[in-house]
C-alpha atoms as a PDB file:
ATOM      1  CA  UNK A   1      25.593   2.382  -0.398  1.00  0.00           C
ATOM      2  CA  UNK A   2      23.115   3.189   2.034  1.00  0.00           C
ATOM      3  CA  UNK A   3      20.965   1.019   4.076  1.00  0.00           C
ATOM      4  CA  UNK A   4      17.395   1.625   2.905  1.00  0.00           C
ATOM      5  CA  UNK A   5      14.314   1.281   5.796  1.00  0.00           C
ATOM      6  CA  UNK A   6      11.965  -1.575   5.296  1.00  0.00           C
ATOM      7  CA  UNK A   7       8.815  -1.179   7.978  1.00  0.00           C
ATOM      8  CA  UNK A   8       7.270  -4.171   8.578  1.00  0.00           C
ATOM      9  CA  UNK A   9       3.528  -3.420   9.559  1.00  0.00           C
ATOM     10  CA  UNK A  10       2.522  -7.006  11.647  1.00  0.00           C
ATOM     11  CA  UNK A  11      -0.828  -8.010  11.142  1.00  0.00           C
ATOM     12  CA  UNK A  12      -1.114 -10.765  13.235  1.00  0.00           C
ATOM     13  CA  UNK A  13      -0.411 -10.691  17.692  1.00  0.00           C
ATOM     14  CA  UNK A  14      -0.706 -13.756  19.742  1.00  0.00           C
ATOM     15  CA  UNK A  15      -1.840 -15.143  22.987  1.00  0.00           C
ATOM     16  CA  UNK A  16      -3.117 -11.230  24.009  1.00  0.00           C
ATOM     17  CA  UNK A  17      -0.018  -9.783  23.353  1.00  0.00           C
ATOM     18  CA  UNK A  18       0.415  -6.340  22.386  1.00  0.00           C
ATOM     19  CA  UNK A  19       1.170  -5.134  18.658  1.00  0.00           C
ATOM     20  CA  UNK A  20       4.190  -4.027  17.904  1.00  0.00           C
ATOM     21  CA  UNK A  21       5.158  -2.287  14.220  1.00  0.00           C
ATOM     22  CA  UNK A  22       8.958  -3.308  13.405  1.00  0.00           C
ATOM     23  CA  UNK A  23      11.711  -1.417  11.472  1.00  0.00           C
ATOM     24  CA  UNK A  24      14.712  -3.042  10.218  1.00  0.00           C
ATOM     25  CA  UNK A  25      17.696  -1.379   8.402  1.00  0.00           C
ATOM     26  CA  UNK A  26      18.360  -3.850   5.485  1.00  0.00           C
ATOM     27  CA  UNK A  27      21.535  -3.423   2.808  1.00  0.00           C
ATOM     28  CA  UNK A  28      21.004  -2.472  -0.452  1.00  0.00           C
ATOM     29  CA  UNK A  29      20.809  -4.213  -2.744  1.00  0.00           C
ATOM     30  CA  UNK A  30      18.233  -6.136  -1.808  1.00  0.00           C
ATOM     31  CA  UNK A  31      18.188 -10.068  -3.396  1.00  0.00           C
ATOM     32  CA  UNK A  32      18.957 -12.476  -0.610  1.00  0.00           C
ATOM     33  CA  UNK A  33      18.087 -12.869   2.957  1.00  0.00           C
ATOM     34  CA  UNK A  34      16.490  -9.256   2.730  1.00  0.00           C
ATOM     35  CA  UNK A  35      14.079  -9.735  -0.372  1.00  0.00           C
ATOM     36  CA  UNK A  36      13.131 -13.748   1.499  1.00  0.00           C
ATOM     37  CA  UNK A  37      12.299 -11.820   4.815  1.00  0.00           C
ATOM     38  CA  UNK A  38      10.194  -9.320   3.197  1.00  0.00           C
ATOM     39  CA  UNK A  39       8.645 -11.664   0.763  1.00  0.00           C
ATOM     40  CA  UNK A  40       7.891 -13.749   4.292  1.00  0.00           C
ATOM     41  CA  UNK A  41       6.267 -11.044   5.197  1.00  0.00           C
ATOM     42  CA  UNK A  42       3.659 -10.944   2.704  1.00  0.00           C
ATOM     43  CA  UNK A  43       3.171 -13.674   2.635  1.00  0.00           C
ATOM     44  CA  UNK A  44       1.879 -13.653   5.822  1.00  0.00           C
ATOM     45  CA  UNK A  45      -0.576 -10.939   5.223  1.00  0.00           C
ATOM     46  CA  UNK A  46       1.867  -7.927   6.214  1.00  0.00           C
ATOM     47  CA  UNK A  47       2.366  -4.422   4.227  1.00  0.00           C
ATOM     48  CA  UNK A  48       6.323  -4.429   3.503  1.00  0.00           C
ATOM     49  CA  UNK A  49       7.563  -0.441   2.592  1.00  0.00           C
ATOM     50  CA  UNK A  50      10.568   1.255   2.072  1.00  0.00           C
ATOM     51  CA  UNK A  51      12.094   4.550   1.863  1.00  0.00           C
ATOM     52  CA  UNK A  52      12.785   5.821  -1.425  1.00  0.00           C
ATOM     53  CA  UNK A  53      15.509   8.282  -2.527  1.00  0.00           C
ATOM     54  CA  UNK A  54      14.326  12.082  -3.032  1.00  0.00           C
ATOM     55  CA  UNK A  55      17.039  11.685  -6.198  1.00  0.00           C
ATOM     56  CA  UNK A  56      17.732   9.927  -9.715  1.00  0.00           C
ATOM     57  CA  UNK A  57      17.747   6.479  -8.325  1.00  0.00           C
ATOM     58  CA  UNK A  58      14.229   7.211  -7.099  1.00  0.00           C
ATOM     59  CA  UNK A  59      13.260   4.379  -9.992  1.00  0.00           C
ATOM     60  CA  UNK A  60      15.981   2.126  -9.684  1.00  0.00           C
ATOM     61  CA  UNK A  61      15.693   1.626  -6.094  1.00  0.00           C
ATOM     62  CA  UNK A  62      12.018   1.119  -6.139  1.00  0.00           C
ATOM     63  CA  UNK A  63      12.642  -1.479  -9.596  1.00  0.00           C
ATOM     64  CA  UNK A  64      15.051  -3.717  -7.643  1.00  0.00           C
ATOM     65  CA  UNK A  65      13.225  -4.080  -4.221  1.00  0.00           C
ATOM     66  CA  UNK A  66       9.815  -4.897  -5.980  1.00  0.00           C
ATOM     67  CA  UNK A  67      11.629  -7.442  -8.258  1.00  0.00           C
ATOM     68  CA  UNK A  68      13.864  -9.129  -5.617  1.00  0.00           C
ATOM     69  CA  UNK A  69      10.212  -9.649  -3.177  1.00  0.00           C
ATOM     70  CA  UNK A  70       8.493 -11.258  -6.274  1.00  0.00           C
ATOM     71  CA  UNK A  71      11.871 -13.360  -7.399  1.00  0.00           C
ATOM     72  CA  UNK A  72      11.621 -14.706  -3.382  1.00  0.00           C
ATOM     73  CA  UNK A  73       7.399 -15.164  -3.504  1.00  0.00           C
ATOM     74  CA  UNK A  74       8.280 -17.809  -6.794  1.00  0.00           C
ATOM     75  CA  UNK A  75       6.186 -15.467  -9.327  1.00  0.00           C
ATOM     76  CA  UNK A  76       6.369 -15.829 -13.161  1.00  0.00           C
ATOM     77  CA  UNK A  77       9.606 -14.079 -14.869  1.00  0.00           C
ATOM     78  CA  UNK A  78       7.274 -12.193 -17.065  1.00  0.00           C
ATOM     79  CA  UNK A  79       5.161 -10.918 -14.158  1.00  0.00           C
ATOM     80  CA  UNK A  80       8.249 -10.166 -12.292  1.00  0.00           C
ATOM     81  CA  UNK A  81       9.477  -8.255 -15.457  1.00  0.00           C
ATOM     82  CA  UNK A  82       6.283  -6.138 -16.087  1.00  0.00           C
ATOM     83  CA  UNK A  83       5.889  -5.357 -12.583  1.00  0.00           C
ATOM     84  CA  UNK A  84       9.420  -4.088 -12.053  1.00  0.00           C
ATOM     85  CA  UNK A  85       8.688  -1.913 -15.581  1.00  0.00           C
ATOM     86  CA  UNK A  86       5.430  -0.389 -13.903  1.00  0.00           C
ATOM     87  CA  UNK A  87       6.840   0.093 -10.572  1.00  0.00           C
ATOM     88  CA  UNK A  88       9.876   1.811 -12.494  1.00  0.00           C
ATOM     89  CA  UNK A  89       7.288   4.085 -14.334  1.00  0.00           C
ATOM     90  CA  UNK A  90       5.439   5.368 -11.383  1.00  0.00           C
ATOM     91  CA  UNK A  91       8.811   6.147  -9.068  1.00  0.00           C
ATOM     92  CA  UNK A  92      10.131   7.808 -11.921  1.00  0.00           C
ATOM     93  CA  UNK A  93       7.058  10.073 -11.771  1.00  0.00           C
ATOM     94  CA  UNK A  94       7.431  11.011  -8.424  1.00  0.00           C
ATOM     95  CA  UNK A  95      10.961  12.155  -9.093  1.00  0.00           C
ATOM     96  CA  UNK A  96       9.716  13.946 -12.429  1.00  0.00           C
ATOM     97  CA  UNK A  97       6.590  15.641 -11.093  1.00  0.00           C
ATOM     98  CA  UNK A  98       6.257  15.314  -7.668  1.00  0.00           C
ATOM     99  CA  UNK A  99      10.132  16.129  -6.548  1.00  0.00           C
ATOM    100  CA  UNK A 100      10.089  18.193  -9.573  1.00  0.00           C
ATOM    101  CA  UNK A 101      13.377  16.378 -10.727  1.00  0.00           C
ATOM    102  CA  UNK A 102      15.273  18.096  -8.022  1.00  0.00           C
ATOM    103  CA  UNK A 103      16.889  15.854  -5.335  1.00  0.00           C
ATOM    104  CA  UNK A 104      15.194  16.132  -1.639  1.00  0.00           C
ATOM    105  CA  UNK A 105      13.060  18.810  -2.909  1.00  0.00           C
ATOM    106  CA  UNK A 106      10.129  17.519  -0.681  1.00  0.00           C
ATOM    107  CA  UNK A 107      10.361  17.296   2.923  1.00  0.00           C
ATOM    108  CA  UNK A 108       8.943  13.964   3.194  1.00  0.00           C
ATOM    109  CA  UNK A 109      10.634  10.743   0.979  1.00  0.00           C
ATOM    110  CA  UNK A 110       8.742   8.759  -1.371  1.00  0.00           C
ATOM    111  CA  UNK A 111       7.833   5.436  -0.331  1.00  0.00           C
ATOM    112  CA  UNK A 112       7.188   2.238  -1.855  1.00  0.00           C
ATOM    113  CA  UNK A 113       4.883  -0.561  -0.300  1.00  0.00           C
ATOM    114  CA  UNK A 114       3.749  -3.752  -0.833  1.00  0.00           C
ATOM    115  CA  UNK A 115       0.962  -6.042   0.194  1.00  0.00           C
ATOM    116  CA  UNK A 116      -1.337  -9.128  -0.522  1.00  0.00           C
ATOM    117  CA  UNK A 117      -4.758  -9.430  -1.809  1.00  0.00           C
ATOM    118  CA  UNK A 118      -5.809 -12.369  -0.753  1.00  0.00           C
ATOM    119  CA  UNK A 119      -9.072 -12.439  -2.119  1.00  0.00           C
ATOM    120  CA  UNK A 120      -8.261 -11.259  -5.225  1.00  0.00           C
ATOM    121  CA  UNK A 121      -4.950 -13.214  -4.992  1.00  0.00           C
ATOM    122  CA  UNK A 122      -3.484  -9.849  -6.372  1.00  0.00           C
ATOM    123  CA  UNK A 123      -0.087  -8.112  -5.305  1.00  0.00           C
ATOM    124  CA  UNK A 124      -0.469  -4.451  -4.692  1.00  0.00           C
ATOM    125  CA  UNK A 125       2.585  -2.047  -4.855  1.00  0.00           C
ATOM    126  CA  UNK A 126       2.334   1.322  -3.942  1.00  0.00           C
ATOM    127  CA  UNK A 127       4.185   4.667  -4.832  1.00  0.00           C
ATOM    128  CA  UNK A 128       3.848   7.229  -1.989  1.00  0.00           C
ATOM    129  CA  UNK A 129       4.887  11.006  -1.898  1.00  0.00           C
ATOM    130  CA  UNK A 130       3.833  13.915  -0.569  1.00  0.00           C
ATOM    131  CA  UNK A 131       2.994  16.322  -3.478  1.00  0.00           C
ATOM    132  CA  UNK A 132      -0.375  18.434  -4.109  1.00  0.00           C
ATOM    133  CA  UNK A 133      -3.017  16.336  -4.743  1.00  0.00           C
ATOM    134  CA  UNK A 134      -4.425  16.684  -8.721  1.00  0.00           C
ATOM    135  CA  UNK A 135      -7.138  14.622  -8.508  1.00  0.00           C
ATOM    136  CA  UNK A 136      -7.510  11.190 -10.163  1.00  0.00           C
ATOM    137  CA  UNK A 137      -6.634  10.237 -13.356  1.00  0.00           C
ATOM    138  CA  UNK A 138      -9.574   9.858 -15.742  1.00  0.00           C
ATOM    139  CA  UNK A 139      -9.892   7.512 -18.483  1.00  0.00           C
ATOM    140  CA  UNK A 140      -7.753   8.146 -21.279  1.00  0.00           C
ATOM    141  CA  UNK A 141      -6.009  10.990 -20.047  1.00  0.00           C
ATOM    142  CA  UNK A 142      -2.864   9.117 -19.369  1.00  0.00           C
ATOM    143  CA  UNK A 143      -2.249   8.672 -23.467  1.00  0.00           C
ATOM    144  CA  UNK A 144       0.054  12.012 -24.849  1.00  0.00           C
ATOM    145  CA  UNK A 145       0.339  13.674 -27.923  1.00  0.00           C
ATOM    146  CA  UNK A 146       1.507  11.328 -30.786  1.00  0.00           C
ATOM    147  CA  UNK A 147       4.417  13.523 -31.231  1.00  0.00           C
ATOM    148  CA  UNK A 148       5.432  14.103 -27.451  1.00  0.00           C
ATOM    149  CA  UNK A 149       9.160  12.801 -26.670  1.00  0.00           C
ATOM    150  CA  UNK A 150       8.105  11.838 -22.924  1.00  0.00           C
ATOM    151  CA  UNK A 151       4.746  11.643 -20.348  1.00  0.00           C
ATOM    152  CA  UNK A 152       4.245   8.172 -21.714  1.00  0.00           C
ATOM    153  CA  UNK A 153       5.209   6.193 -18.208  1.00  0.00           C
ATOM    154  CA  UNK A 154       1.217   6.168 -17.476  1.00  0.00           C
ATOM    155  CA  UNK A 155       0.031   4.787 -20.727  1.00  0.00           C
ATOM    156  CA  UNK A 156       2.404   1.728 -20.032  1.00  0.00           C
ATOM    157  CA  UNK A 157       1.534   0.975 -16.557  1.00  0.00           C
ATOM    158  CA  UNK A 158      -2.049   1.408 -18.180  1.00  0.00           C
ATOM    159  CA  UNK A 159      -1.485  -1.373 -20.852  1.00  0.00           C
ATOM    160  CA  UNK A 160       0.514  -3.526 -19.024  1.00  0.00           C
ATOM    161  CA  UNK A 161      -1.973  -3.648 -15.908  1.00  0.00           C
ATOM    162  CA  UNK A 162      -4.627  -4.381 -18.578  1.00  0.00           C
ATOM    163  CA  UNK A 163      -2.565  -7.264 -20.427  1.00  0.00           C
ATOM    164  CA  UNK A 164      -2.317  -9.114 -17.058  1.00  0.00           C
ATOM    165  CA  UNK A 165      -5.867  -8.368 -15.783  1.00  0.00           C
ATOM    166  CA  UNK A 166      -4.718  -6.058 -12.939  1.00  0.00           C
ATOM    167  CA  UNK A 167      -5.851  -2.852 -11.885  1.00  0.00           C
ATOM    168  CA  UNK A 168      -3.885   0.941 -11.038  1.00  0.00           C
ATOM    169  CA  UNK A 169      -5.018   4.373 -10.301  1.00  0.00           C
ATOM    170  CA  UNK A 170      -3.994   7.058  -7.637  1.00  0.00           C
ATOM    171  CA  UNK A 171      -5.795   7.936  -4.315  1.00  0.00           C
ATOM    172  CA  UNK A 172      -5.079  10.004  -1.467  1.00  0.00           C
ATOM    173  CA  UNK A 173      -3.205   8.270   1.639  1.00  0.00           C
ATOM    174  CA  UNK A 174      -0.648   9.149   4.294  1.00  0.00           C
ATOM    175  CA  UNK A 175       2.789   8.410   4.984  1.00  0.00           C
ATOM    176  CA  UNK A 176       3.949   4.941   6.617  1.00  0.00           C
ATOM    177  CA  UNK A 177       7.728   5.850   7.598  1.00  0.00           C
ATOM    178  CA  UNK A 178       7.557   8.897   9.266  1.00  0.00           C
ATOM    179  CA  UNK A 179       6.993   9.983  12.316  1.00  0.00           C
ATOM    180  CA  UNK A 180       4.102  12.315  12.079  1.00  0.00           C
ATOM    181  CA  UNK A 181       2.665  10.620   9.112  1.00  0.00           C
ATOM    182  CA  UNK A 182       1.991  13.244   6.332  1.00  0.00           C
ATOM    183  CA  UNK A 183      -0.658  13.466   3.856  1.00  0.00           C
ATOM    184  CA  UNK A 184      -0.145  12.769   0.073  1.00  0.00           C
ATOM    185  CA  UNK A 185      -1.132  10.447  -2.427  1.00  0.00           C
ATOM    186  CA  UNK A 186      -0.085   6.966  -4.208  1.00  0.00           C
ATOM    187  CA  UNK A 187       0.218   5.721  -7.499  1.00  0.00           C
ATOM    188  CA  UNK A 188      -0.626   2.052  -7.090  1.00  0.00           C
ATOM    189  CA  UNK A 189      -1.221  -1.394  -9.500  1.00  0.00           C
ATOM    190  CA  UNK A 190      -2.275  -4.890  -8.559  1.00  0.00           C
ATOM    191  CA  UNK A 191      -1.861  -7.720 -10.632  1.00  0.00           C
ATOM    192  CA  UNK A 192      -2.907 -11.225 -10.125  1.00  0.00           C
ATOM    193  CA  UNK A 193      -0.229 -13.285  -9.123  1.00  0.00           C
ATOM    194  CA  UNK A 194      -1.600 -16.679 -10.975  1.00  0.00           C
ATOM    195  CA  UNK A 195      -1.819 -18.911  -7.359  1.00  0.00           C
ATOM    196  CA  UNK A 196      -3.864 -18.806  -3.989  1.00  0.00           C
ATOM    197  CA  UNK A 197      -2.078 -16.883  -0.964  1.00  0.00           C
ATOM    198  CA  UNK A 198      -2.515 -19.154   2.023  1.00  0.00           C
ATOM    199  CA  UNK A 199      -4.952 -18.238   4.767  1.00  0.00           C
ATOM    200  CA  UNK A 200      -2.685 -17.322   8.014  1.00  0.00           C
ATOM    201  CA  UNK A 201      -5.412 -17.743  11.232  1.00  0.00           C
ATOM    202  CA  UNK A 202      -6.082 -14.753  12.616  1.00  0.00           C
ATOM    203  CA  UNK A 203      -8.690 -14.094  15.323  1.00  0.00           C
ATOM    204  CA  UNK A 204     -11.612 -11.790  15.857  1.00  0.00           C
ATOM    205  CA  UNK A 205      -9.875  -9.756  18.679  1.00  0.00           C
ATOM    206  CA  UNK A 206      -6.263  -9.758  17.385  1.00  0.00           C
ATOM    207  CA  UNK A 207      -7.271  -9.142  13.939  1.00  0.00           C
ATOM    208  CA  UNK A 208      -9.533  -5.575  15.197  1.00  0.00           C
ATOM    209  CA  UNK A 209      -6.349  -4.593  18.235  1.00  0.00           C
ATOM    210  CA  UNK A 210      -3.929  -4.996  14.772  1.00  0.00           C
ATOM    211  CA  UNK A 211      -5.968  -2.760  12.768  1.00  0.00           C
ATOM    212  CA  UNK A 212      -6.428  -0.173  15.657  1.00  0.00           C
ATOM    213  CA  UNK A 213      -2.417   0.108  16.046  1.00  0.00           C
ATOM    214  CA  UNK A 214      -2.013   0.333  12.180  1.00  0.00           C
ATOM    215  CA  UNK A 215      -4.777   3.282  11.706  1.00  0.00           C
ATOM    216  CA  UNK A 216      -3.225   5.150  14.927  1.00  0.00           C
ATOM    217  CA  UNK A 217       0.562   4.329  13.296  1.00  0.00           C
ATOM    218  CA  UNK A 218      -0.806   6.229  10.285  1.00  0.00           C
ATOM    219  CA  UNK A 219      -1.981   9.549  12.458  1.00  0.00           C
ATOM    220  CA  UNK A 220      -5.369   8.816  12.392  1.00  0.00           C
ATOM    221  CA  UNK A 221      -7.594   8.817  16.122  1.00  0.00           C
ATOM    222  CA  UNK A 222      -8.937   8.930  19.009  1.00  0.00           C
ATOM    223  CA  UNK A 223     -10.960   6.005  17.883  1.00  0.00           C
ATOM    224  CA  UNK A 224     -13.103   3.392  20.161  1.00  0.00           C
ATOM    225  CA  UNK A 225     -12.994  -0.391  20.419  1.00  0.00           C
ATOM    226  CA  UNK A 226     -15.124  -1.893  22.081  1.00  0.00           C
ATOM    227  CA  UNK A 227     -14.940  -6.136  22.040  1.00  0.00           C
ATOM    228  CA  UNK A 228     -16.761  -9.149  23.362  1.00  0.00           C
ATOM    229  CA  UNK A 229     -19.000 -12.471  22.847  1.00  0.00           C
ATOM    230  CA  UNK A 230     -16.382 -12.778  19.939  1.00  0.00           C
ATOM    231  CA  UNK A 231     -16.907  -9.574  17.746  1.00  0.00           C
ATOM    232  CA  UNK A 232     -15.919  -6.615  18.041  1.00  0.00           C
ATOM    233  CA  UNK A 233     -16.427  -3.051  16.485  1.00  0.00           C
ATOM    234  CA  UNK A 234     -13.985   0.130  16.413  1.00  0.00           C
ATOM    235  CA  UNK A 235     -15.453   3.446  15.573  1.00  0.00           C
ATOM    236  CA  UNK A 236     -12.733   5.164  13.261  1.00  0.00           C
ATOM    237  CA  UNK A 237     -14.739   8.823  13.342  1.00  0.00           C
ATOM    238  CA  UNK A 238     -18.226   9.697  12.918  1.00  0.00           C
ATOM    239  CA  UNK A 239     -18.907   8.363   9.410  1.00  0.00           C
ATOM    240  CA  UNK A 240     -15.795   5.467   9.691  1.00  0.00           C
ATOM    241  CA  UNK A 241     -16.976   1.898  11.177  1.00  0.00           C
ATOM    242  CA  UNK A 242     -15.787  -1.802  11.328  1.00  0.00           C
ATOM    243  CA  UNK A 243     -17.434  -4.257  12.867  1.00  0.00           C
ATOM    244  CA  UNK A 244     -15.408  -7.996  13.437  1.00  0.00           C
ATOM    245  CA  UNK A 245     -17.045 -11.197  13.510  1.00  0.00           C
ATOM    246  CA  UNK A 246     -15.371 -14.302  12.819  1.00  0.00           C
ATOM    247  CA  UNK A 247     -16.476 -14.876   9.270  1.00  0.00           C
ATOM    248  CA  UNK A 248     -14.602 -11.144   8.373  1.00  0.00           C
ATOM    249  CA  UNK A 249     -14.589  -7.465   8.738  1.00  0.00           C
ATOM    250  CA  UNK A 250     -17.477  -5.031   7.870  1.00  0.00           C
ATOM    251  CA  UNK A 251     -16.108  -1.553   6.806  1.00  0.00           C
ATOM    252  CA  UNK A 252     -19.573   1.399   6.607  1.00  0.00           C
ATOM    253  CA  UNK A 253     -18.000   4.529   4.970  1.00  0.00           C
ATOM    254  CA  UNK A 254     -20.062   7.154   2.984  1.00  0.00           C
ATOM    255  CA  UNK A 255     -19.650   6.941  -0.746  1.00  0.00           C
ATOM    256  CA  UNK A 256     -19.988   3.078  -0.379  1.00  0.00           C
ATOM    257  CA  UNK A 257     -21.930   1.743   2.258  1.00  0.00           C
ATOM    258  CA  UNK A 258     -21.031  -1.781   4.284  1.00  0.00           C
ATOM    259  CA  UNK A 259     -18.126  -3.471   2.457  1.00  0.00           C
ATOM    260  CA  UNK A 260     -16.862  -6.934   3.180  1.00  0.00           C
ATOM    261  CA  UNK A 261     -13.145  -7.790   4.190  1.00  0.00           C
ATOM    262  CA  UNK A 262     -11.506 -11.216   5.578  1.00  0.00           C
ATOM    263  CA  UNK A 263     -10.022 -10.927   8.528  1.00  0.00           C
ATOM    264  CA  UNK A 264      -6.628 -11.829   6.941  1.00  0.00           C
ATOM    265  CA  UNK A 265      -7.076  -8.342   4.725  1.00  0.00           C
ATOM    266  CA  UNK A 266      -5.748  -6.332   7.214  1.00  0.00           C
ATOM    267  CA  UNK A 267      -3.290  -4.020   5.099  1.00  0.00           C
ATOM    268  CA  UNK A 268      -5.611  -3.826   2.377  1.00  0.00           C
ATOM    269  CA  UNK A 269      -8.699  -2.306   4.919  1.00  0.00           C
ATOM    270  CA  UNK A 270      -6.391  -0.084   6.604  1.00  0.00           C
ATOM    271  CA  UNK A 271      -5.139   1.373   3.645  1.00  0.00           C
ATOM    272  CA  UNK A 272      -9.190   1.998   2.419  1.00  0.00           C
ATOM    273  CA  UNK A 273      -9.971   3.461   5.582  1.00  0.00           C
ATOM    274  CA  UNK A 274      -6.912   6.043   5.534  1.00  0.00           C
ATOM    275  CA  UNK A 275      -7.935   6.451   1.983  1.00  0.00           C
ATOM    276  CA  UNK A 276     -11.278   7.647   2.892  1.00  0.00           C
ATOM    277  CA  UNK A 277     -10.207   9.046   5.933  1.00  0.00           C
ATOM    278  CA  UNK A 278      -8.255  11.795   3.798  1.00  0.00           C
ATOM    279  CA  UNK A 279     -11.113  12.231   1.471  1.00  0.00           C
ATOM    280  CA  UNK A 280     -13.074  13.513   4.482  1.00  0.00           C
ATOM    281  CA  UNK A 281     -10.327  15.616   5.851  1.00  0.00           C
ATOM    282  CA  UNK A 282     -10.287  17.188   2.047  1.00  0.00           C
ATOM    283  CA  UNK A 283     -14.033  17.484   2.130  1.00  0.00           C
ATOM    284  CA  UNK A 284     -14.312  15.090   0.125  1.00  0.00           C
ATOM    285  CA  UNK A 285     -18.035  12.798   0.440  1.00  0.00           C
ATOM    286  CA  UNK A 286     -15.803   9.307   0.828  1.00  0.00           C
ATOM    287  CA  UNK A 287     -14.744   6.838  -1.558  1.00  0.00           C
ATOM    288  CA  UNK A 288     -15.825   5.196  -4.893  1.00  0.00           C
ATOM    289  CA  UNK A 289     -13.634   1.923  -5.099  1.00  0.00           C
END
C-alpha cells in the first residue's frame, strides 16, 4: 500500500533557531510507532495532516489515522468510536460531493488534520478539499427527507457532536500539503477530550516567528514583525493583527474585534487567521466564530 504524507507543522523553535515545517512519509496503516509520533505531536501543541486519497478509500483512510492518534493520546473507546464515525462521514462527503465520486477528479487531494484545543481541551479534526465553496451550513439544513435513502452523513456528525458537547461546521481555508497552497474549504468537529492538555512553554518571540512561518507555509504574505521589550506584533494585511505578550496572543480581525489566544494555541490561531484571510479574499466582511 502506499505511504501516506503526514506534515508535521512545529509550533515550538528553541534557543533562536529558525522554524522548520517537517514531512515524513509514514506506512499505512497507521497504529504503532506512526499513530505514537503523531499523537506526540499534538500533544505538544502541533497540527498533524495527511494526504487523503482522491478515491473510495477517501473514508477509510481518514477513519483509521484519526482513530489510531486518539488510541495513542489514551482517549475513551467511545470517543475514539464516535470520532472515527464522524470523521468517516465528512471524508466520505468529499469523495461524494466534492470529488463528485470520481477518483482524482480534483487537482488538489483532500486532507485531513488534526490539532489541540487547549483551552477548550477539545480535539479538532479537519476535512480539507478544494471544491466550490457553498456557503455554510445553516441550522437544520443538514436533516433530509424522511424518505431519502442517503445525505444523512451530516445529521450524524450533527448528533453525535451534540451528544458529546462538541462543536462542527465548515469554513473556508487553504491547503497544508501542497506546494502552492490552494483555496477550499473544511468540514471540521471538536469534541472535548474529558482531561487537561499540558501546557508546553513557549515564548513570546518563538511563539510570533512560529506563527509567521505557518501563515507564509499556507500562501499567505508579505506580512511584518516587528519584536522587542518582550512582545511583539505581526501585521498579517491591512485589517489582520496579532499582538504577543507573554500572558497570550491578541488576534483584531473585522467581523470580531480583539480575540484572546494562549500562546500555546498556535495551530488553532493560524487556522482563524487563514480562515478570515479567505473571507476577505472572497469579499467577504471577516469572520463570525
Amino acid at each position: 500500500m502506499a505511504a501516506a504524507t503526514l506534515s508535521l507543522e512545529l509550533t515550538t523553535v528553541g534557543n533562536g533557531a529558525d522554524v522548520n515545517g517537517v514531512v515524513i512519509e509514514m506506512g499505512n496503516p497507521p497504529g504503532s510507532v506512526d499513530s505514537a509520533l503523531a499523537a506526540g505531536r499534538v500533544r505538544a501543541g502541533e497540527c498533524v495532516a495527511w494526504v487523503l486519497p482522491a478515491d473510495e478509500t477517501c473514508a477509510a483512510v481518514a477513519r483509521r489515522h484519526l482513530r489510531g492518534v486518539m488510541a495513542a493520546l489514551g482517549l475513551a473507546d467511545e470517543l475514539v468510536y464516535d470520532a472515527s464515525t464522524m470523521v468517516s462521514e465528512l471524508a466520505a462527503n468529499v469523495f461524494v460531493h466534492a470529488l463528485g465520486g470520481l477518483p482524482g477528479s480534483v487537482g488538489t487531494l483532500p486532507e485531513l488534520w488534526l490539532h489541540r484545543r487547549r483551552e477548550k481541551t477539545q480535539l479538532v479534526a479537519q476535512v480539507f478539499d478544494v471544491a466550490p465553496w457553498k456557503g455554510v451550513i445553516p441550522g437544520g439544513a443538514c436533516r433530509p427527507a424522511f424518505d431519502s435513502e442517503g445525505g444523512r452523513g451530516l445529521e450524524v456528525v450533527d448528533a453525535l457532536a451534540a451528544e458529546h458537547g462538541g462543536e462542527w461546521g465548515v469554513h473556508r481555508s487553504r491547503a497544508r500539503l501542497t506546494g502552492t497552497p490552494a483555496s477550499g474549504k473544511v468540514a471540521f468537529f471538536a469534541l472535548p477530550v474529558g482531561a487537561a492538555w499540558p501546557i508546553p512553554p513557549v515564548d513570546v518571540g518563538s511563539a510570533l516567528r512560529t506563527l509567521e512561518f505557518l501563515l507564509l507555509a499556507r500562501g499567505l504574505g508579505p506580512m511584518h514583525r516587528c519584536e522587542g521589550w518582550n512582545m511583539g506584533v505581526l501585521s498579517v494585511r491591512a485589517e489582520i493583527t496579532v499582538w504577543a505578550r507573554p500572558h497570550g496572543f491578541h488576534l483584531t480581525m473585522p467581523g470580531v474585534g480583539t480575540t484572546r489566544y494562549a500562546l500555546a494555541e498556535i495551530a488553532e490561531l493560524a487556522e482563524v487567521v487563514v480562515r478570515c484571510n479567505e473571507e476577505l479574499d472572497a469579499g467577504g466582511g471577516g469572520v463570525r466564530l
